[in-house]
C-alpha atoms as a PDB file:
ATOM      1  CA  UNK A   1       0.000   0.000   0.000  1.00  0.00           C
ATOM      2  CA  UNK A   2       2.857   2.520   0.527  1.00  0.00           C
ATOM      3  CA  UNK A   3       5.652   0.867  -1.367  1.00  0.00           C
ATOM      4  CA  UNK A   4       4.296   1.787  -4.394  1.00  0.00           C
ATOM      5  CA  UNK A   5       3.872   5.912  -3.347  1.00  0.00           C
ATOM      6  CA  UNK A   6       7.795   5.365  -2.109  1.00  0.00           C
ATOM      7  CA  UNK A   7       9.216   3.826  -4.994  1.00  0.00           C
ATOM      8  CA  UNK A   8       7.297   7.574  -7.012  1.00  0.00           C
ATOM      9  CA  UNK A   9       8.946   9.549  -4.071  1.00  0.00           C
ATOM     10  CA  UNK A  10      12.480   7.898  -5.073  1.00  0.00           C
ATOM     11  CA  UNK A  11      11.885   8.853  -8.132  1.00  0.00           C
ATOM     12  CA  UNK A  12      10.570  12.432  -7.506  1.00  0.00           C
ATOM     13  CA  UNK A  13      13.555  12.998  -5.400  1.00  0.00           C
ATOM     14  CA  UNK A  14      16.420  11.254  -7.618  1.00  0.00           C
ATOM     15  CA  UNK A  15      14.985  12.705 -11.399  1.00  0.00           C
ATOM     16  CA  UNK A  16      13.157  15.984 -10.632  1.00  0.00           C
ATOM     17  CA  UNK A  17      15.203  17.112  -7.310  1.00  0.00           C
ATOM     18  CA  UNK A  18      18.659  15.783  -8.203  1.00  0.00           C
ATOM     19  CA  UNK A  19      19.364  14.676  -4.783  1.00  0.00           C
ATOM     20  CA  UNK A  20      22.462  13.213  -3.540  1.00  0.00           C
ATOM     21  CA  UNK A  21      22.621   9.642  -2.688  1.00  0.00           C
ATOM     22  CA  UNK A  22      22.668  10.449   1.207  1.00  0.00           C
ATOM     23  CA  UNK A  23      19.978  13.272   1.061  1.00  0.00           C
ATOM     24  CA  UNK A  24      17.883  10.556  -0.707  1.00  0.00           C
ATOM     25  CA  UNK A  25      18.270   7.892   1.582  1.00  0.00           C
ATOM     26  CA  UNK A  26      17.653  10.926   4.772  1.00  0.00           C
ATOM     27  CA  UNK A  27      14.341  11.671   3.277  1.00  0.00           C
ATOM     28  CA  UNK A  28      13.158   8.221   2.424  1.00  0.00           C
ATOM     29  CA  UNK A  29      14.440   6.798   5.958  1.00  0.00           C
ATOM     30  CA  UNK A  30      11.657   9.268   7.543  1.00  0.00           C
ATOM     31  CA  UNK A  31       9.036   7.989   5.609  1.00  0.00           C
ATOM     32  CA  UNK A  32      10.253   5.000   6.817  1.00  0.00           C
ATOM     33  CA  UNK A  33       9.957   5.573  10.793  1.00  0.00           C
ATOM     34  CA  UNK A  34       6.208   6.550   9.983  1.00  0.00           C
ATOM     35  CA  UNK A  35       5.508   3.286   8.530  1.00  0.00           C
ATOM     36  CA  UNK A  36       7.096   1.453  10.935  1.00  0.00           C
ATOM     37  CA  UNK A  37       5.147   3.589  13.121  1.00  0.00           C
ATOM     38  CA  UNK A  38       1.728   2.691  11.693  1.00  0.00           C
ATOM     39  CA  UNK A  39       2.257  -1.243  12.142  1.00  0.00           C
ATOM     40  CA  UNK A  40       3.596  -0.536  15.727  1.00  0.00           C
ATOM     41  CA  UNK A  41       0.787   1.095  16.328  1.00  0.00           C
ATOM     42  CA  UNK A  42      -2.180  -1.561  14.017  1.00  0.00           C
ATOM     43  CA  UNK A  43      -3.065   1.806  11.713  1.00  0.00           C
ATOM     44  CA  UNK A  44      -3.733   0.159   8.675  1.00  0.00           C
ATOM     45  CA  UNK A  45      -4.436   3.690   6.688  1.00  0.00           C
ATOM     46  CA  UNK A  46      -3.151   4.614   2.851  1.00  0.00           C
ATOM     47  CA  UNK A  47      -1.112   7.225   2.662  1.00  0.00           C
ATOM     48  CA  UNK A  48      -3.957   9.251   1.402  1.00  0.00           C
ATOM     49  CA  UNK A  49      -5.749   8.111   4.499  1.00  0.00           C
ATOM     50  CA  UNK A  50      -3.203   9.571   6.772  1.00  0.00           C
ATOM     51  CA  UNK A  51      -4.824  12.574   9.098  1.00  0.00           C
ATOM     52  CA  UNK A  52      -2.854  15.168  10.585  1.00  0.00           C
ATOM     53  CA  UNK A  53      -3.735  13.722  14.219  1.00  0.00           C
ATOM     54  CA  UNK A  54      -2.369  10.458  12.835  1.00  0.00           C
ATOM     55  CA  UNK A  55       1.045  12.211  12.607  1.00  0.00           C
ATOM     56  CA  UNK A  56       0.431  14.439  15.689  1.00  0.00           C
ATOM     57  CA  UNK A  57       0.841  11.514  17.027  1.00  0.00           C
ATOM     58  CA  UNK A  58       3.988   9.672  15.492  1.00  0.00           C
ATOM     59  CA  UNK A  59       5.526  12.842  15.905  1.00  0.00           C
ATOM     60  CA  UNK A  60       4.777  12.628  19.943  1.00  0.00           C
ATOM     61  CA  UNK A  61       6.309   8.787  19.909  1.00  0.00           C
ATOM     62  CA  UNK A  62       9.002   9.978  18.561  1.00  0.00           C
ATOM     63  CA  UNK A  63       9.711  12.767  21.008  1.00  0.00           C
ATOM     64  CA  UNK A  64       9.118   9.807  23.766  1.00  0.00           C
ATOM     65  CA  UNK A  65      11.765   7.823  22.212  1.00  0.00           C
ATOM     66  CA  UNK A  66      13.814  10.485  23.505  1.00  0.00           C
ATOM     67  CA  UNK A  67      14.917  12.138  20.407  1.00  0.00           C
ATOM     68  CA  UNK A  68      16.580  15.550  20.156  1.00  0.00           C
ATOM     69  CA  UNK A  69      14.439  18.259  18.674  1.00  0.00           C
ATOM     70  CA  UNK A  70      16.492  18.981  15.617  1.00  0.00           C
ATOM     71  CA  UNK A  71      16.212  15.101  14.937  1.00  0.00           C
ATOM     72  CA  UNK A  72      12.313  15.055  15.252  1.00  0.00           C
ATOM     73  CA  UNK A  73      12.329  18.023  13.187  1.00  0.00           C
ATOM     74  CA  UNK A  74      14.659  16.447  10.650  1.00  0.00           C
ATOM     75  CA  UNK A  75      12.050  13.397  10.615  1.00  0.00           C
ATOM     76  CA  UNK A  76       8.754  16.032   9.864  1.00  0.00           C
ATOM     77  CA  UNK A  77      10.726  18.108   7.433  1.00  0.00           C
ATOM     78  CA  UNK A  78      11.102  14.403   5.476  1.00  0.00           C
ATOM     79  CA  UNK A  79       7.389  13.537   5.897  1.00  0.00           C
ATOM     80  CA  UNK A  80       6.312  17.249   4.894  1.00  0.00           C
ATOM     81  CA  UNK A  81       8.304  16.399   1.602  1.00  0.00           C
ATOM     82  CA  UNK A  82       6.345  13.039   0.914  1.00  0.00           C
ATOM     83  CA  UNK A  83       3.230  14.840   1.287  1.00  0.00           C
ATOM     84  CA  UNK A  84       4.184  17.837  -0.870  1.00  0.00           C
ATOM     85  CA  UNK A  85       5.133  14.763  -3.211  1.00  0.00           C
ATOM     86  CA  UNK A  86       1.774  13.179  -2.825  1.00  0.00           C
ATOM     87  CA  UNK A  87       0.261  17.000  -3.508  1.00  0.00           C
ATOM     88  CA  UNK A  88       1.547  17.117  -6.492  1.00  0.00           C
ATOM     89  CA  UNK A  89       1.102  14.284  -8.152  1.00  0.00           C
ATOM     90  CA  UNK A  90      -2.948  14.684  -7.230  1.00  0.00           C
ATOM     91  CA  UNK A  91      -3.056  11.613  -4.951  1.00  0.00           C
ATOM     92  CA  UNK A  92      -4.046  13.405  -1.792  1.00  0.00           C
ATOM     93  CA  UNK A  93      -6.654  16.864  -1.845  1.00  0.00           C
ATOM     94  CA  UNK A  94      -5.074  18.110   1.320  1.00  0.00           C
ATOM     95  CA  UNK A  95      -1.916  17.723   2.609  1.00  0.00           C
ATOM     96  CA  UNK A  96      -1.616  16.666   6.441  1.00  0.00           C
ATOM     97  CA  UNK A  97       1.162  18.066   7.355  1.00  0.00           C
ATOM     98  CA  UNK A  98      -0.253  21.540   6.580  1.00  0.00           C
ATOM     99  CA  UNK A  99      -0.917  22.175  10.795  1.00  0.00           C
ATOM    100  CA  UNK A 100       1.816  20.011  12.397  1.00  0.00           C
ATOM    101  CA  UNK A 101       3.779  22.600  14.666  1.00  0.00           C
ATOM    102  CA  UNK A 102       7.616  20.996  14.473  1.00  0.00           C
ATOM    103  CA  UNK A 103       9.497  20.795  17.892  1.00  0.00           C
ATOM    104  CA  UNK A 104      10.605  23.573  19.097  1.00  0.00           C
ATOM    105  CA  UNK A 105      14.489  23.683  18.661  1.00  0.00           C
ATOM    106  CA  UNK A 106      15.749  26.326  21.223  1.00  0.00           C
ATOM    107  CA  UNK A 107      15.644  24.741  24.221  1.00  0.00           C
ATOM    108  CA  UNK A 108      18.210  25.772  26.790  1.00  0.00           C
ATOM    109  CA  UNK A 109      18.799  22.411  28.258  1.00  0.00           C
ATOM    110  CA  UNK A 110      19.908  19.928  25.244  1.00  0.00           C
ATOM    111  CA  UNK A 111      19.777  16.561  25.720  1.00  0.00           C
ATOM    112  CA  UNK A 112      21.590  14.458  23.342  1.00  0.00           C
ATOM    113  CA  UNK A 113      25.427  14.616  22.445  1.00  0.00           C
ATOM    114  CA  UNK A 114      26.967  14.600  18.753  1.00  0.00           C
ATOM    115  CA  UNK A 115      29.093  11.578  18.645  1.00  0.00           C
ATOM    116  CA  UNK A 116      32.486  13.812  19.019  1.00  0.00           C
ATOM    117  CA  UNK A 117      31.701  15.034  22.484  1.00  0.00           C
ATOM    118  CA  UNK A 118      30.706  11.726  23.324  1.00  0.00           C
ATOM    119  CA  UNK A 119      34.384  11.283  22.557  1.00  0.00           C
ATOM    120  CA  UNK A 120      35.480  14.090  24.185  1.00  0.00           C
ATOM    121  CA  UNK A 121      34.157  12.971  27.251  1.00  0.00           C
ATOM    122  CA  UNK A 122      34.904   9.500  27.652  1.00  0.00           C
ATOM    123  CA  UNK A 123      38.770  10.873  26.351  1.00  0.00           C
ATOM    124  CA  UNK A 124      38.573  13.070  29.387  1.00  0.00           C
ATOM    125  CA  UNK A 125      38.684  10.340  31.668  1.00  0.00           C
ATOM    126  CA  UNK A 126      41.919   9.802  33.928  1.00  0.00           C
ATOM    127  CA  UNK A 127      42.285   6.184  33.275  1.00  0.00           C
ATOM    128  CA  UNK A 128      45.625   6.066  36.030  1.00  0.00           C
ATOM    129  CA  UNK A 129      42.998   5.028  38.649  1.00  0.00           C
ATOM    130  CA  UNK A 130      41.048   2.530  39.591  1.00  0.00           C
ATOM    131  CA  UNK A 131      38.229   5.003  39.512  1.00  0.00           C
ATOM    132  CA  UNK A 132      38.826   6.410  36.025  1.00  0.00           C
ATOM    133  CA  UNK A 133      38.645   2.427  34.945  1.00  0.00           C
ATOM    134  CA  UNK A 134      35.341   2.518  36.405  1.00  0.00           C
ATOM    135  CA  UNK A 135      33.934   5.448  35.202  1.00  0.00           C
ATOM    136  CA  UNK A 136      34.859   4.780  31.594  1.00  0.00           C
ATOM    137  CA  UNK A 137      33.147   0.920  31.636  1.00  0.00           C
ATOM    138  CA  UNK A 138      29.912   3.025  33.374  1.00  0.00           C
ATOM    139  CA  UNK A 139      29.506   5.651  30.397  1.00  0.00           C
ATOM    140  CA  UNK A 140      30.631   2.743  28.125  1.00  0.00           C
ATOM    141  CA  UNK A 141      27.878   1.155  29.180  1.00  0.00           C
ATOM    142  CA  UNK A 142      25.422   4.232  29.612  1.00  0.00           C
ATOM    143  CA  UNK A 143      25.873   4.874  25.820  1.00  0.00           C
ATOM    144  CA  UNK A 144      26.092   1.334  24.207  1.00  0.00           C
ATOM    145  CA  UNK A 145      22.949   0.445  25.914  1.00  0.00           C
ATOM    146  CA  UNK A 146      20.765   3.501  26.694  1.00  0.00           C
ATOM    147  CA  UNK A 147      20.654   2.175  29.838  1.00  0.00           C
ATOM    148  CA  UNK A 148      18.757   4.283  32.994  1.00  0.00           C
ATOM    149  CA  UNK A 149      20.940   5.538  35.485  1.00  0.00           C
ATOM    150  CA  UNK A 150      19.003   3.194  37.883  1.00  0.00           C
ATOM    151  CA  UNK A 151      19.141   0.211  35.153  1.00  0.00           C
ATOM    152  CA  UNK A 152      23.485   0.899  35.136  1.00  0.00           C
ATOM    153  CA  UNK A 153      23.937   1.088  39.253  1.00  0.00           C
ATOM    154  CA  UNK A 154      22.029  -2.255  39.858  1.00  0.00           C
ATOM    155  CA  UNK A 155      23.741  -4.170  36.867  1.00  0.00           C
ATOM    156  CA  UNK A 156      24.570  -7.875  37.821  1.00  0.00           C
ATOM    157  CA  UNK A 157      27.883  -9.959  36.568  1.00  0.00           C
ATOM    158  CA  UNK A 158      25.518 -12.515  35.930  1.00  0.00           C
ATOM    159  CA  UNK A 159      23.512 -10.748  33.721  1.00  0.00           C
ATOM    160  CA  UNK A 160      26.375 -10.046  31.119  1.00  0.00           C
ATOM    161  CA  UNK A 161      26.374 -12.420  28.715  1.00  0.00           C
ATOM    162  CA  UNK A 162      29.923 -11.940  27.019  1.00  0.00           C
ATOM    163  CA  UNK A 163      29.790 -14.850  24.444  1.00  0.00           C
ATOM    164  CA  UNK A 164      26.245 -13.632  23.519  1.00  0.00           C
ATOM    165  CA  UNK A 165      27.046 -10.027  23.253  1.00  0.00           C
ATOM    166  CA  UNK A 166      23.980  -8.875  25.249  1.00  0.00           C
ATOM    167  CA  UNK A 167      23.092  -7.965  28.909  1.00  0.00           C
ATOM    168  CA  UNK A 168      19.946  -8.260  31.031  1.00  0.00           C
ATOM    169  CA  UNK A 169      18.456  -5.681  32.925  1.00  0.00           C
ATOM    170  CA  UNK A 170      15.679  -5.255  35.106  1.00  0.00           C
ATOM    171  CA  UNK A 171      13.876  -1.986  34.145  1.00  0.00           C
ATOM    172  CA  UNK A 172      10.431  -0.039  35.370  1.00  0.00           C
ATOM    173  CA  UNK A 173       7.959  -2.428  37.221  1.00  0.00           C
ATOM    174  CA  UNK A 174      10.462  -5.183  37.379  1.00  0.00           C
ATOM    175  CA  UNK A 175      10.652  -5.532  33.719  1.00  0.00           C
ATOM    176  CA  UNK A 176      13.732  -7.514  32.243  1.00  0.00           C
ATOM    177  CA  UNK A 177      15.314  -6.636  29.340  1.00  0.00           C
ATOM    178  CA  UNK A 178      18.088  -8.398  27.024  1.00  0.00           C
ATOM    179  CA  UNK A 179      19.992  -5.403  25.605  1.00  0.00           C
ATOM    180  CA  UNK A 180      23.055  -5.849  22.988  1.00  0.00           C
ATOM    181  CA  UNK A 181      25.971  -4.597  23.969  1.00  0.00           C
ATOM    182  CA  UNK A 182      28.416  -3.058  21.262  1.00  0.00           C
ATOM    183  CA  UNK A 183      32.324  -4.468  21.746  1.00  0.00           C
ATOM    184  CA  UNK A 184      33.689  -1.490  22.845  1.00  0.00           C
ATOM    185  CA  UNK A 185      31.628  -1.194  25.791  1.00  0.00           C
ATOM    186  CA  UNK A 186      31.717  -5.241  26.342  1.00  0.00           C
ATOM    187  CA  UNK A 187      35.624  -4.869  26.506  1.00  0.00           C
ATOM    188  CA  UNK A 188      35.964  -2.330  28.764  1.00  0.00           C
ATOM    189  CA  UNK A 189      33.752  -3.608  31.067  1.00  0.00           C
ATOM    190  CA  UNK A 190      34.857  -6.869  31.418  1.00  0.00           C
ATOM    191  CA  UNK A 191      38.385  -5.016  31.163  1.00  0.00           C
ATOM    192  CA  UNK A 192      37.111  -3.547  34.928  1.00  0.00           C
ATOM    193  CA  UNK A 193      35.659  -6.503  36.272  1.00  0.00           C
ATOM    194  CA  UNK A 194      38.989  -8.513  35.497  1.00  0.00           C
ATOM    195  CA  UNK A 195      41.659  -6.355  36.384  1.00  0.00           C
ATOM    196  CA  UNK A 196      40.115  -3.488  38.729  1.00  0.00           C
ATOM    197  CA  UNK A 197      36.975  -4.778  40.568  1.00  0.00           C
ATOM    198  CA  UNK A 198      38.727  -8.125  41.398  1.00  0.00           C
ATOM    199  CA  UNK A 199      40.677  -6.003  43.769  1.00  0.00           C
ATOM    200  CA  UNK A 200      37.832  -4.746  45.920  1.00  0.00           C
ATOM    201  CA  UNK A 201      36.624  -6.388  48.570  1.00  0.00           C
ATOM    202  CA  UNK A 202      32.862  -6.491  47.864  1.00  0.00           C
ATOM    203  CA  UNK A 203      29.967  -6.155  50.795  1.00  0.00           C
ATOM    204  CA  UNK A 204      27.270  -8.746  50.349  1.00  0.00           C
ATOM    205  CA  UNK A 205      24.599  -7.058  49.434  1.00  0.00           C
ATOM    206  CA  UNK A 206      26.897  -6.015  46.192  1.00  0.00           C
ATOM    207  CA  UNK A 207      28.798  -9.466  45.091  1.00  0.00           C
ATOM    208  CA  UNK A 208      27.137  -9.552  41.999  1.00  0.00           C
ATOM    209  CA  UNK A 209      27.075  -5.502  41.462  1.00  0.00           C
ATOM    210  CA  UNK A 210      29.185  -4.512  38.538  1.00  0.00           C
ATOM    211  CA  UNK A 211      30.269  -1.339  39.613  1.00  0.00           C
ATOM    212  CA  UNK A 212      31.407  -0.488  43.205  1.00  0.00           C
ATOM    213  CA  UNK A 213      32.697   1.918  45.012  1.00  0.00           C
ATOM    214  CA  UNK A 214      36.235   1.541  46.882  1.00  0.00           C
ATOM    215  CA  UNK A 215      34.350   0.503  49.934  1.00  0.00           C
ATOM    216  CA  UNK A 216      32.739  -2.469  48.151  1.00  0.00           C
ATOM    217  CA  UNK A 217      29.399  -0.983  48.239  1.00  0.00           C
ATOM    218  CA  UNK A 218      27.089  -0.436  45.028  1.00  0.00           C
ATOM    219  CA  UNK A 219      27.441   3.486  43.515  1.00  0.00           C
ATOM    220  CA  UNK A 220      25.061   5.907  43.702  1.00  0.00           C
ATOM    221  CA  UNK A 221      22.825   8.005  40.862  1.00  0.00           C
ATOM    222  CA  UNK A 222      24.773  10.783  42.808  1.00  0.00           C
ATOM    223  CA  UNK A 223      27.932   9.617  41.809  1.00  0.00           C
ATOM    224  CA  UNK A 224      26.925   8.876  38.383  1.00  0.00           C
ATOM    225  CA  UNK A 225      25.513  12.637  37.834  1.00  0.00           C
ATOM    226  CA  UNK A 226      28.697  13.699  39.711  1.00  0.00           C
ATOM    227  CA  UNK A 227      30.980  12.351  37.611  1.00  0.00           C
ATOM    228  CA  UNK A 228      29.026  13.411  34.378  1.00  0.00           C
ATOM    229  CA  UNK A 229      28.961  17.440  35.552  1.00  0.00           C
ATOM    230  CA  UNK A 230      32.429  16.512  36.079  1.00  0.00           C
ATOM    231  CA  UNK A 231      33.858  15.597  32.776  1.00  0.00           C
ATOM    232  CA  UNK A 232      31.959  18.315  31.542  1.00  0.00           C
ATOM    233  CA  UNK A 233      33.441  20.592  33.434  1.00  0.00           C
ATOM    234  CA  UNK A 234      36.816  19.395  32.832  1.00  0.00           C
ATOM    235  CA  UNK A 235      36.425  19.188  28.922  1.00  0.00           C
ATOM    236  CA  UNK A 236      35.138  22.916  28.619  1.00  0.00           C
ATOM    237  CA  UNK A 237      31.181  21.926  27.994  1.00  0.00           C
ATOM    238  CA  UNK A 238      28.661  24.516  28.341  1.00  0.00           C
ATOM    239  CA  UNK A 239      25.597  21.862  27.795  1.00  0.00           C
ATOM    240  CA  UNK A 240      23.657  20.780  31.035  1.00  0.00           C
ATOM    241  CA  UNK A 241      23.844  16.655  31.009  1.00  0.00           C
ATOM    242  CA  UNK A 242      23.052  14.029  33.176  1.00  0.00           C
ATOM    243  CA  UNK A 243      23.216  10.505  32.617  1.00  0.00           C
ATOM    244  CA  UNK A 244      19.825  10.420  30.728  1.00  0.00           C
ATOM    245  CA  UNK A 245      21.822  12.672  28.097  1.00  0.00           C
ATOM    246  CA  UNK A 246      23.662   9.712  27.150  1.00  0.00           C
ATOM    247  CA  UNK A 247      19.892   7.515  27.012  1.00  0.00           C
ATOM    248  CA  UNK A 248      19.107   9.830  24.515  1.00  0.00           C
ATOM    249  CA  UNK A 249      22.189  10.247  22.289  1.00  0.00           C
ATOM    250  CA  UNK A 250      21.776   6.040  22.736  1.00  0.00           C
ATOM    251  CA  UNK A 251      18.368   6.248  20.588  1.00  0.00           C
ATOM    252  CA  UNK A 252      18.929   9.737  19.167  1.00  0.00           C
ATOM    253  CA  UNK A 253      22.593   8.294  17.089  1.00  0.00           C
ATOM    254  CA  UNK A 254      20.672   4.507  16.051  1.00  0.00           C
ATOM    255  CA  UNK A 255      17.847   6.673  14.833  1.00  0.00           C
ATOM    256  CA  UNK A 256      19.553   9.066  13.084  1.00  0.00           C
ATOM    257  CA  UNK A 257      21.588   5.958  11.294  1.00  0.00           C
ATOM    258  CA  UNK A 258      18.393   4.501   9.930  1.00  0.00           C
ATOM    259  CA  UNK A 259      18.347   1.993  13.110  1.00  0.00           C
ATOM    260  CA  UNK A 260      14.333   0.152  12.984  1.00  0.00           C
ATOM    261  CA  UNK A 261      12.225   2.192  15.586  1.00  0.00           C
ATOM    262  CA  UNK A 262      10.581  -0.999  17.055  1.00  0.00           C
ATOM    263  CA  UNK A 263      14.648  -2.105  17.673  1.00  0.00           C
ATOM    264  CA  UNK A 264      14.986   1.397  19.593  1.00  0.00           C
ATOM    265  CA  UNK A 265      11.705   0.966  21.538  1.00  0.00           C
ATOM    266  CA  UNK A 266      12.656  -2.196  22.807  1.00  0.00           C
ATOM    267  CA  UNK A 267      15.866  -1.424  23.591  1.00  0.00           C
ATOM    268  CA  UNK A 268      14.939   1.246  25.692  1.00  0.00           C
ATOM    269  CA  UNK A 269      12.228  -0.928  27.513  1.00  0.00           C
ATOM    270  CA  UNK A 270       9.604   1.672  26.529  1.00  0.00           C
ATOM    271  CA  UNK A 271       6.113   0.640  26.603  1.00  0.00           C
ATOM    272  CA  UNK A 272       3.921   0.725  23.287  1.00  0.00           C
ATOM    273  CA  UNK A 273       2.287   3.841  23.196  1.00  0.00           C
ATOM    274  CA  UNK A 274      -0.758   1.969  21.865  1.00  0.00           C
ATOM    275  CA  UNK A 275      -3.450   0.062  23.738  1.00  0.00           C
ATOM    276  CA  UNK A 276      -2.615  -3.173  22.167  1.00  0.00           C
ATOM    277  CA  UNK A 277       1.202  -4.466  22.122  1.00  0.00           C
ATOM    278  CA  UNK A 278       1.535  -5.356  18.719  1.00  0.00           C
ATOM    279  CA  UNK A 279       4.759  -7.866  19.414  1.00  0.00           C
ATOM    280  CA  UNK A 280       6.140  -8.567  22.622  1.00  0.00           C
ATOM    281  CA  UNK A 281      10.129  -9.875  21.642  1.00  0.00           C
ATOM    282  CA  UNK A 282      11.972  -8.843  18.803  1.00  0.00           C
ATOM    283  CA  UNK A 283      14.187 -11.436  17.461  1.00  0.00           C
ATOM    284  CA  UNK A 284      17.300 -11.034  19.436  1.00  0.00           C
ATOM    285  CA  UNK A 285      19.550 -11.682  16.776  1.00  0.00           C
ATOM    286  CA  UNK A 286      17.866  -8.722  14.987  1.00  0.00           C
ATOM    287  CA  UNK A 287      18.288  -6.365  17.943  1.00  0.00           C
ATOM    288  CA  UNK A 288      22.136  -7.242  17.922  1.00  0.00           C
ATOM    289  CA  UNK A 289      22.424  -6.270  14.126  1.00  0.00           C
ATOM    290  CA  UNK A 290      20.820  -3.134  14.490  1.00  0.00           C
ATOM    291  CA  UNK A 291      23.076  -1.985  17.224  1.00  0.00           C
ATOM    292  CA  UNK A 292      25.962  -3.629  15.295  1.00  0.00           C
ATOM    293  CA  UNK A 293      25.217  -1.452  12.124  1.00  0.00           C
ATOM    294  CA  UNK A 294      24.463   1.867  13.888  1.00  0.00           C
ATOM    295  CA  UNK A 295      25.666   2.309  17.061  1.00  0.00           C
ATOM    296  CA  UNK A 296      29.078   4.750  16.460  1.00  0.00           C
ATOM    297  CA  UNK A 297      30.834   2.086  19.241  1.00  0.00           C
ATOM    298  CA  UNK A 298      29.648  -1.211  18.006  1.00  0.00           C
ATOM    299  CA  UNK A 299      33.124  -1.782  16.717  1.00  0.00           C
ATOM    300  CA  UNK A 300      32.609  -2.164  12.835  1.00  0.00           C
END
């Protein structure tokens, strides 16, 4: 029902725009997210069909993915285009998109990080110590699995699954997860289990805590946000983040690479925005390709 409309926006865009390979593939990759949308969410609706509340909606799922505005407003301006597309070629009378407000992009408090301050910051770390080991395995983590600040202090050693490539965590309501887990953050956290944490004393309630503190106890969100405003601090960075900043750059970066949406969703152990869960387990194998092709740390 939509291949057919994409295929003539392809066209459109390649013939009559002249559009370079990667602008192509930006614009058709939104069109893509609302699709993947619409079976997410069991709208079974032509193109023409499509309302504007329809993609008030999308466009709200998409800001809950956690998505920076400048993405979500990359992802309309693609959509507007299909429409304008559709306009044209007299296959809609109105277009929907008409009175869809886009996201507003000056916010004071950003919340994702490009990929090079992501680098900057996990660079910054003073990997002499014990701690700085630590600390770089945690935002590792953090980032290769858009894990919750709560979800990354409560980690288990028996819930990493090197061999597998994927780690289990226990999210809101007790929910369990299986997450991939890119190699770079897989080696340096088993690089801190093996040769730092081995040499801490753990308490009891922590033995099977990933990340301790020098007394053996587990670390605190404190300690996490601490050490965040740190680096930033010590790197130059005017941007307010917190630990959720790297949650979002998680989805925000696989997004932005053309990652699946339902992949992202899961990942993040969001619920379905819609009344009825339309799947319940992505194939895991699946999961781990998507991070594989575009996380920026997967290792490729």
């Amino acid at each position: 029902m939509w291949q057919a409309e994409i295929r003539g926006f392809k066209n459109y865009l390649r013939l009559e725009k002249s559009l370079s390979a990667n602008s192509l593939d930006a614009y058709l990759h939104d069109v893509e997210k609302l699709t993947q949308y619409l079976e997410i969410a069991g709208i079974k609706k032509a193109p023409a069909s499509i309302t504007a509340d329809d993609l008030h909606q999308f466009l709200r799922w998409v800001s809950e993915l956690g998505l920076a505005a400048a993405s979500q407003a990359r992802i309309l301006s693609g959509i507007r285009a299909f429409y304008k597309y559709q306009l044209m070629e007299d296959l809609i009378q109105e277009d929907p998109t008409e009175l869809l407000e886009g996201p507003k992009l000056g916010r004071k408090l950003p919340d994702t990080l490009d990929y090079k301050e992501i680098e900057m910051l996990l660079d910054a770390i003073d990997r002499s110590t014990p701690e700085g080991e630590r600390n770089r395995a945690m935002l590792e983590v953090l980032y290769g699995c858009g894990l919750r600040v709560s979800e990354l202090i409560t980690l288990q050693i028996s819930n990493i699954y090197p061999n597998e490539g994927f780690v289990r965590v226990t999210g809101k309501g007790d929910k369990e997860r299986l997450i991939p887990i890119g190699s770079s953050a897989l080696k340096q956290v088993l690089l801190y289990i093996q040769q730092v944490r081995v040499h801490i004393q753990p308490k009891p309630a922590a033995v099977d805590t990933v990340f301790l503190s020098k007394r053996g106890t587990g670390i605190t969100r404190v300690l996490v946000f601490t050490i965040i405003k740190n680096l930033a601090k010590k790197i130059g960075m005017k941007k307010s983040i917190s630990p959720h900043t790297f949650r979002h750059s998680f989805a925000t970066h696989l997004v932005e690479g053309g990652a699946d949406l339902r992949a992202v969703q899961q990942m993040l152990g969001h619920e379905s925005i819609t009344t009825t869960e339309i799947y319940t387990h992505m194939d895991r194998e699946f999961l781990k390709t998507v991070v594989n092709r575009f996380h920026p740390r997967s290792g490729r």
